[in-house]
Protein backbone atom coordinates (compact mmCIF):
# COMPACT_ATOMS: atom_id res chain seq x y z
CA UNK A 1 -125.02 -21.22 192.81
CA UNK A 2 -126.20 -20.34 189.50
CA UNK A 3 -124.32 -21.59 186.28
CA UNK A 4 -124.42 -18.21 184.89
CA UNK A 5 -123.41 -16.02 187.55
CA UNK A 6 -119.58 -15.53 188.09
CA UNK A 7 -118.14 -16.44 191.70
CA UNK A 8 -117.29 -13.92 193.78
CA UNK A 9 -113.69 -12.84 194.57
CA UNK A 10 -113.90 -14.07 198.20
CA UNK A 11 -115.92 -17.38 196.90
CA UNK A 12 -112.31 -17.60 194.07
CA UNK A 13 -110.20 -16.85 197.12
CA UNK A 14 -111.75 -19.38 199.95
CA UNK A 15 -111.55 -22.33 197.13
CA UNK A 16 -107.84 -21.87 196.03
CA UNK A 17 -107.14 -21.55 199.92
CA UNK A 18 -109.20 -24.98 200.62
CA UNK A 19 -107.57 -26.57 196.95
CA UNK A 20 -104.19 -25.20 199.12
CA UNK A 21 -104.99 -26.62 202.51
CA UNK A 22 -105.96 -30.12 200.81
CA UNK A 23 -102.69 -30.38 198.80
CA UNK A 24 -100.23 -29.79 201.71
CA UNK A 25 -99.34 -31.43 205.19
CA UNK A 26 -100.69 -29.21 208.09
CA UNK A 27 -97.54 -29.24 210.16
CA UNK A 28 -95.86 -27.83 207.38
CA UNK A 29 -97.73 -24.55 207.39
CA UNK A 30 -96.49 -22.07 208.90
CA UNK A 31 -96.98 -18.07 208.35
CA UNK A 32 -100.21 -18.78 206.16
CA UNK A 33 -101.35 -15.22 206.89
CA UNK A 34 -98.45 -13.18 205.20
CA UNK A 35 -98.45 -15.85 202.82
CA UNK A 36 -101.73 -15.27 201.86
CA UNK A 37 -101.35 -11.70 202.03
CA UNK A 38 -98.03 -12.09 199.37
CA UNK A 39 -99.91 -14.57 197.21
CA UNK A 40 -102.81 -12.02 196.45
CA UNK A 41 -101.54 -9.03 196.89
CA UNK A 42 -98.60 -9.08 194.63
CA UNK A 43 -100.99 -10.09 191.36
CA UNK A 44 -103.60 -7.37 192.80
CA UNK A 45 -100.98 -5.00 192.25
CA UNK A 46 -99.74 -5.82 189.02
CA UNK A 47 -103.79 -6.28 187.63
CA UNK A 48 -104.49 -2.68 188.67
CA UNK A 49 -101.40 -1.18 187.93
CA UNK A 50 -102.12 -2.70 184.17
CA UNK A 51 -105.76 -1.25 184.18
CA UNK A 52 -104.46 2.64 185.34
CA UNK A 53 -102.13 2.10 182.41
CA UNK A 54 -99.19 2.22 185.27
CA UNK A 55 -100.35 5.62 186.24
CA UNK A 56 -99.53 4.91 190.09
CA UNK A 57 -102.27 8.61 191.32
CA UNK A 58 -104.53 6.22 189.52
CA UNK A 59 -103.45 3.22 190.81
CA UNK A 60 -103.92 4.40 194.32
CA UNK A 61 -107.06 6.05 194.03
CA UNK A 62 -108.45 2.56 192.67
CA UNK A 63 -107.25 0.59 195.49
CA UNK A 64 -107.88 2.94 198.05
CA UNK A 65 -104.41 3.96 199.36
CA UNK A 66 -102.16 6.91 198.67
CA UNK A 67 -99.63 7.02 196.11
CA UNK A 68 -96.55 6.60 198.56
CA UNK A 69 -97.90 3.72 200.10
CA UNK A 70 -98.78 2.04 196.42
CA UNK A 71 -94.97 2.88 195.32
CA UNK A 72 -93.86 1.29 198.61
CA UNK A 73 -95.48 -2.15 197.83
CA UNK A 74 -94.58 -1.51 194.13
CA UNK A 75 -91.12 -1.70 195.35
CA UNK A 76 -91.47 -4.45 197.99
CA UNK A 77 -92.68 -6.93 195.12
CA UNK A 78 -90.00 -5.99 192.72
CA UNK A 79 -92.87 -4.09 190.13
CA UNK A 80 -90.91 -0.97 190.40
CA UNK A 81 -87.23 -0.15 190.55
């Protein structure tokens, strides 16, 4: 890969999961997937609720999901009340 080209988001993701993976014993994994899922979701929240300027309509049109559905995971990682 070129020097001056940024990675991708998926090439970001499938090193920090490998750099994971490498660090820990196997048979102590267990639920990776919602792990995973909590891991990068949580921060992908808070990242575009900071660019809308915490307007959630914008929020939710950036990620691609309606605004009751955004305020539900708001909630479910504690970024709301």
């Amino acid at each position: 890969m070129s020097e001056d080209r940024p990675q991708t988001l998926k090439q970001c993701v499938s090193e920090a999961l490998e750099e994971y993976l490498n660090q820990v014993e196997h048979e102590h994994i267990n639920g990776l997937y919602n792990m995973v899922l909590g891991e990068v979701e949580a921060p992908m929240l808070e990242v575009v609720m900071r660019h809308a300027r915490s307007n959630q309509s914008k929020a939710a049109a950036m990620l691609g999901l309606n605004r009751g559905t955004l305020r539900k995971k708001l909630r479910q990682y504690k970024l709301i009340d």
